[in-house]
Protein backbone atom coordinates (compact mmCIF):
# COMPACT_ATOMS: atom_id res chain seq x y z
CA UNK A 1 0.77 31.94 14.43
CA UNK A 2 4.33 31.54 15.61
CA UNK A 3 7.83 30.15 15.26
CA UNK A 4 9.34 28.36 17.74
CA UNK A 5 13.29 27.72 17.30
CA UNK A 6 13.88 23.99 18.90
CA UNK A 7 17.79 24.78 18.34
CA UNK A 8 19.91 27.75 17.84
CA UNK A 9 23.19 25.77 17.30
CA UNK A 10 25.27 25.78 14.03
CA UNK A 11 29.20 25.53 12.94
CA UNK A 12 30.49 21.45 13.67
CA UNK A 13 31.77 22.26 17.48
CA UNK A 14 28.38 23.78 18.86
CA UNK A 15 26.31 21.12 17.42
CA UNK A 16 29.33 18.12 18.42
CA UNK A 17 29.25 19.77 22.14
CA UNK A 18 25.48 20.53 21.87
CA UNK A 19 26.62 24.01 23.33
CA UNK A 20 23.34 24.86 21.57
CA UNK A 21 20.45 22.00 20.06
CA UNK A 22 20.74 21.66 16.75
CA UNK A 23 16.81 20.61 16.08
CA UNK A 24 15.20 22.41 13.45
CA UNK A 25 12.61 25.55 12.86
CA UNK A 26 8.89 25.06 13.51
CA UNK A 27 6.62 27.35 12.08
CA UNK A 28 2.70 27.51 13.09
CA UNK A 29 0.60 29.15 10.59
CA UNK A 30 -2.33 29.25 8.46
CA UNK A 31 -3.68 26.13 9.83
CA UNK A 32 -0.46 24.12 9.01
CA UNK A 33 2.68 22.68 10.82
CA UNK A 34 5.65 22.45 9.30
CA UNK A 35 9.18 21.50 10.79
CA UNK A 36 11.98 23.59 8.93
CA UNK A 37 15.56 22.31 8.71
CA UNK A 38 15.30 19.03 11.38
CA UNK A 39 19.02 18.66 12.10
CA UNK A 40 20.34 16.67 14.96
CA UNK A 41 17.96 16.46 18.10
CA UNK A 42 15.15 17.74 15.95
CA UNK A 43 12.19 15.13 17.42
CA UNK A 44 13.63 15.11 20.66
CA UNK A 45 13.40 18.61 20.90
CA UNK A 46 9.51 18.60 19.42
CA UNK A 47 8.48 15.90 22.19
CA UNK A 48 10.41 17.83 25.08
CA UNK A 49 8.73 21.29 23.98
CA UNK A 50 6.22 22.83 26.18
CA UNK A 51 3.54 22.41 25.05
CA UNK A 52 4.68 19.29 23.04
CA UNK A 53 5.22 19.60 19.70
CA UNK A 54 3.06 16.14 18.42
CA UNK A 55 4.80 14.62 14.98
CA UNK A 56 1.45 13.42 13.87
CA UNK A 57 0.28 16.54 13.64
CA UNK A 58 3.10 18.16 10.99
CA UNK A 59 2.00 18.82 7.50
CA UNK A 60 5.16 19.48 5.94
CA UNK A 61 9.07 19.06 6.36
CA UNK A 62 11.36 21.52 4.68
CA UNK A 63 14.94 21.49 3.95
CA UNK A 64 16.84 24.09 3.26
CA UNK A 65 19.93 22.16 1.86
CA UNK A 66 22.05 18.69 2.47
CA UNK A 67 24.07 19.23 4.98
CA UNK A 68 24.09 17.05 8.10
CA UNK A 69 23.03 20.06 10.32
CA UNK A 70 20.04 20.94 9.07
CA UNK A 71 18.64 17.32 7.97
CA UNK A 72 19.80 14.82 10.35
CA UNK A 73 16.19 13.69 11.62
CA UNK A 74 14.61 14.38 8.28
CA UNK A 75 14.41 10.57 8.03
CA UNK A 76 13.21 9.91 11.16
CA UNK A 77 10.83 12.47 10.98
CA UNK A 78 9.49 11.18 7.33
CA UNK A 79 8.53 7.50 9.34
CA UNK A 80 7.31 9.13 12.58
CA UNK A 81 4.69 11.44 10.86
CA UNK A 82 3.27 8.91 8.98
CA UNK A 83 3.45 6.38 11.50
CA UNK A 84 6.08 3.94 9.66
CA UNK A 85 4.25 4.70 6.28
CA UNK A 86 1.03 3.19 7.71
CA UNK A 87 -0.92 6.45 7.48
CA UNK A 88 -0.10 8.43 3.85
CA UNK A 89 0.65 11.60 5.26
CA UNK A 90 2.41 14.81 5.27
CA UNK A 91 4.57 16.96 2.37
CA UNK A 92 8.36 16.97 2.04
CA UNK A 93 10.17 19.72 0.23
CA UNK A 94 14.16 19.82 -0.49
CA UNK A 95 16.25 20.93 -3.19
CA UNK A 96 16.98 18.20 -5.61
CA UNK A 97 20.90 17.69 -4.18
CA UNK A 98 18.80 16.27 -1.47
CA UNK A 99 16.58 13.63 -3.27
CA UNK A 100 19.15 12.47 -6.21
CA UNK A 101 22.67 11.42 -6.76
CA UNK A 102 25.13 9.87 -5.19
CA UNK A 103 24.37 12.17 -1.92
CA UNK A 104 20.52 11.85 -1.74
CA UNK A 105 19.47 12.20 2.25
CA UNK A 106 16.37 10.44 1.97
CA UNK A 107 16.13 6.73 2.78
CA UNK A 108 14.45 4.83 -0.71
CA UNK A 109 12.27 3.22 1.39
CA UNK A 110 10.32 6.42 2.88
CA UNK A 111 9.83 7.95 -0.27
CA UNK A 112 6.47 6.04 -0.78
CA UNK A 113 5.57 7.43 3.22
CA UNK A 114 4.82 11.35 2.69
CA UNK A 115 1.49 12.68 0.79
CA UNK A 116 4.31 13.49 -1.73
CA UNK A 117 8.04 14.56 -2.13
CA UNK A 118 8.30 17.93 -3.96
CA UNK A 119 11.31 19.23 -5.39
CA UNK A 120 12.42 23.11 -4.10
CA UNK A 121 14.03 24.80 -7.00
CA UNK A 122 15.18 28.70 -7.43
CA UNK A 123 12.42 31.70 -6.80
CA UNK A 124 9.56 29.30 -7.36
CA UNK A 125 6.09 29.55 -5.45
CA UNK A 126 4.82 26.61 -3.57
CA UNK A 127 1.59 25.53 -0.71
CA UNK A 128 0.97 23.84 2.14
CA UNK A 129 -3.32 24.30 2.36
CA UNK A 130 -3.52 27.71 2.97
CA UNK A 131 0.06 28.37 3.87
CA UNK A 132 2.04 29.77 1.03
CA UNK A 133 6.10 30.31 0.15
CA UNK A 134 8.70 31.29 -2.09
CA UNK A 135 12.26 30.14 -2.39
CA UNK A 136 14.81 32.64 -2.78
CA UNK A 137 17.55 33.02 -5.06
CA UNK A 138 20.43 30.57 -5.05
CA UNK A 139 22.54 31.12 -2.44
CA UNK A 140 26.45 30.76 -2.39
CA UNK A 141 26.88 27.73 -0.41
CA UNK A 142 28.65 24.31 -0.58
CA UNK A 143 25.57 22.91 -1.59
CA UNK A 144 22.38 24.10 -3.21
CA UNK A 145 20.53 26.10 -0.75
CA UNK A 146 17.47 28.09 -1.16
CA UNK A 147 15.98 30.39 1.43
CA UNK A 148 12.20 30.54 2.19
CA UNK A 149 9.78 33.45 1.96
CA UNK A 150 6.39 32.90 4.00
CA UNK A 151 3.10 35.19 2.99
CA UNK A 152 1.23 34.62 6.20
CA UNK A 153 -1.79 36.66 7.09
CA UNK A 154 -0.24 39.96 4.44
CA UNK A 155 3.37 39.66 5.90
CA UNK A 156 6.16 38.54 4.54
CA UNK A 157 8.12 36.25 7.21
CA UNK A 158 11.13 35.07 5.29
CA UNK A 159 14.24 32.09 6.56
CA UNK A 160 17.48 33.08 5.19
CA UNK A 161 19.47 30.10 6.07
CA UNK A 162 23.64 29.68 5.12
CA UNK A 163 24.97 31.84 2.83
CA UNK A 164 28.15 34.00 1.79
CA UNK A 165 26.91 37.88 1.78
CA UNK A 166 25.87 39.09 -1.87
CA UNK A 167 23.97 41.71 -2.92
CA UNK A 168 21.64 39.79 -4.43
CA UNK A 169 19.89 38.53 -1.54
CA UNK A 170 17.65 41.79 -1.72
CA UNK A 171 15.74 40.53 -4.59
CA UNK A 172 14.30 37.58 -2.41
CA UNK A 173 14.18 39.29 0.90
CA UNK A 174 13.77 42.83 0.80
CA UNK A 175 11.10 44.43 2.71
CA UNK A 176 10.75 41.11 4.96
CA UNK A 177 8.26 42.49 8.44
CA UNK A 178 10.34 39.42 9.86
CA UNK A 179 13.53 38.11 8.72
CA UNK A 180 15.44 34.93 10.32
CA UNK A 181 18.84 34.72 9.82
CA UNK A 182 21.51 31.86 9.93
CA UNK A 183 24.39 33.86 12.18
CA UNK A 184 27.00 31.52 12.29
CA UNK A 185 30.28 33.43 12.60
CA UNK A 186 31.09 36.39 14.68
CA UNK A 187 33.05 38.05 12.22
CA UNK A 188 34.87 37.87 8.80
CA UNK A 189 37.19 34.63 8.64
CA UNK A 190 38.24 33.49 4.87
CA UNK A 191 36.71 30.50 3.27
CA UNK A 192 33.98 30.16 6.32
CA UNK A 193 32.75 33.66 4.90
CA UNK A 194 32.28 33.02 1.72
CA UNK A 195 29.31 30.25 2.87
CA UNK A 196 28.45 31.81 5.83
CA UNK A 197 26.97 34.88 7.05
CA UNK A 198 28.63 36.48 10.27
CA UNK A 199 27.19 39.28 12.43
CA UNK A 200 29.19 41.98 11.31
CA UNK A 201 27.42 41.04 8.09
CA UNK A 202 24.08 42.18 9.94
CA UNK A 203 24.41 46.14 9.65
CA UNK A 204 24.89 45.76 5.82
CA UNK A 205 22.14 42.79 5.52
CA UNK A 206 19.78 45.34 7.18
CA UNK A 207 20.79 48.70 4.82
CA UNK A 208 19.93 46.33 1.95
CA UNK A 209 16.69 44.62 3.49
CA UNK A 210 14.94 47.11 5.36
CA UNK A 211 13.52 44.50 7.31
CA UNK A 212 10.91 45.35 10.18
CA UNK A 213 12.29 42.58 12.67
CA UNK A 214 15.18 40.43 12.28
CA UNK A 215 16.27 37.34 14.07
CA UNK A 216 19.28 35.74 14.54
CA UNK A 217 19.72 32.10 14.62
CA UNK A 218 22.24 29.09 14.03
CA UNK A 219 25.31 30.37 15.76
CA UNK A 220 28.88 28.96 16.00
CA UNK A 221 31.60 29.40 18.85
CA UNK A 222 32.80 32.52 18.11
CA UNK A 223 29.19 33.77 18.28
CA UNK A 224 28.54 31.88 21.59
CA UNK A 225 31.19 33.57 23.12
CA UNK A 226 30.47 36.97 22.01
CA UNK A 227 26.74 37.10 23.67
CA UNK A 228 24.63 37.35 20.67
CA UNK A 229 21.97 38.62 23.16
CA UNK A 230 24.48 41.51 23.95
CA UNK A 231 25.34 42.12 20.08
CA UNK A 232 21.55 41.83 19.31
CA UNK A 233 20.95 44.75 21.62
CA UNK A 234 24.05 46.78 20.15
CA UNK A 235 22.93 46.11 16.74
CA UNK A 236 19.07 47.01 17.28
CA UNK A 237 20.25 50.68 18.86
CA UNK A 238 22.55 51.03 15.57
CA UNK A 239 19.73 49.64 13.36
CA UNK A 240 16.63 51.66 14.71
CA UNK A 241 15.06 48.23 14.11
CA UNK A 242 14.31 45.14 16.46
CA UNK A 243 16.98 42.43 16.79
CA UNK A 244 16.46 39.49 18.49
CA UNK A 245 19.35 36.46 19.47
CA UNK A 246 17.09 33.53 19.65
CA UNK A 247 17.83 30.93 22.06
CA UNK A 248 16.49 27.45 22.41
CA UNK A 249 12.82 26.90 22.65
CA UNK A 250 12.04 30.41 22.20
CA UNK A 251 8.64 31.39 20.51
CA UNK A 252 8.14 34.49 18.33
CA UNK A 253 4.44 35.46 17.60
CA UNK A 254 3.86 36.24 13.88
């Protein structure tokens, strides 16, 4: 059981520049696949992985939220895994800002493609087989955005994607043994922080969570060019817990 972050890369200028990739999450566990958050790159990254990451062999797509950064290749990914809708297969799950209205992300003609389309709404329990989650709260973002909570195996491995801080994050993600985070900015800036998390958000995230582990993810400029390897270090000797930049391709054991 493992994740394996295809991109680290978030804010409009790292993903334009591809500073970082911008493919998605994919998480290996309980006997399923599943490809969280395929923004740009997403299943170029899966078939440059090592070992390969095969897109006949995902179970289930997830999106966070709408935004072009996290669900670029989501249609792409929808025809590939079912082989251009010859082969039924596969689960998609996105919030319903994703599937209706005027801003929908998925293509009319895929919908038919998948196993079947399922609709993620607020602190609601879902399963893939054996593989079980939990959105979080509502987050305070520009569009509706849920977080994930994974029960794998008695831990709780949980995705916090963007966000402004609020305390009522704890109420989906305290007590996570691993917590991945959506780090965009460096520090507070007005208006990005009210939909974003930055890293001096971190020290107070982790007072409220009491996570065991906690990874960083999804980083803009200013992040890039403060070493978020450096300021995972800082923060893990302030913390007394583990902190871990991700960078691209890495793979953390569950």
């Amino acid at each position: 059981m493992y994740i394996k972050f295809l991109g680290t890369g978030g804010a409009r200028y790292v993903v334009a520049k591809q500073l970082r990739y911008s493919a998605g999450i994919f998480l290996h566990a309980c006997g399923q696949n599943v490809m969280i958050d395929p923004g740009p790159g997403t299943l170029v990254r899966m078939a440059k992985s090592k070992p390969r990451i095969d897109i006949e062999n995902i179970t289930a797509v997830i999106a966070t939220h709408s935004h072009i950064d996290h669900i670029n290749d989501i249609n792409i990914l929808i025809d590939a895994m079912t082989e251009g809708g010859d082969k039924k297969r596969g689960r998609l799950f996105a919030p319903r800002e994703c599937l209706e209205g005027e801003d929908a992300v998925i293509f009319s003609y895929l919908r038919n493609f998948p196993e079947d389309i399922v609709t993620l709404e607020e602190k609601t329990s879902y399963e893939i087989g054996d593989l079980k989650f939990t959105t979080s709260i509502r987050h305070r973002h520009t569009a509706e955005t849920y977080g994930l909570i994974f029960s794998i195996e008695g831990k709780k491995v949980s995705f916090l994607p963007d966000t402004g801080f609020f305390d009522g994050l704890r109420e989906s993600y305290a007590q996570s043994d691993v917590l991945i985070v959506n780090t965009v900015l460096r520090s507070f800036k007005p208006g990005a922080s009210e939909r974003h998390l930055s890293f001096d958000d971190l020290e107070t995230l982790i007072e409220l969570l009491s996570p065991g582990k906690l990874a960083m993810t999804h980083f803009g400029m200013g992040m890039l060019k403060a070493r978020p390897w450096e300021l995972a270090q800082e923060l893990s000797g302030r913390s007394g817990i583990e902190v871990i930049a991700a960078s691209d391709g890495m793979r953390l054991d569950l």
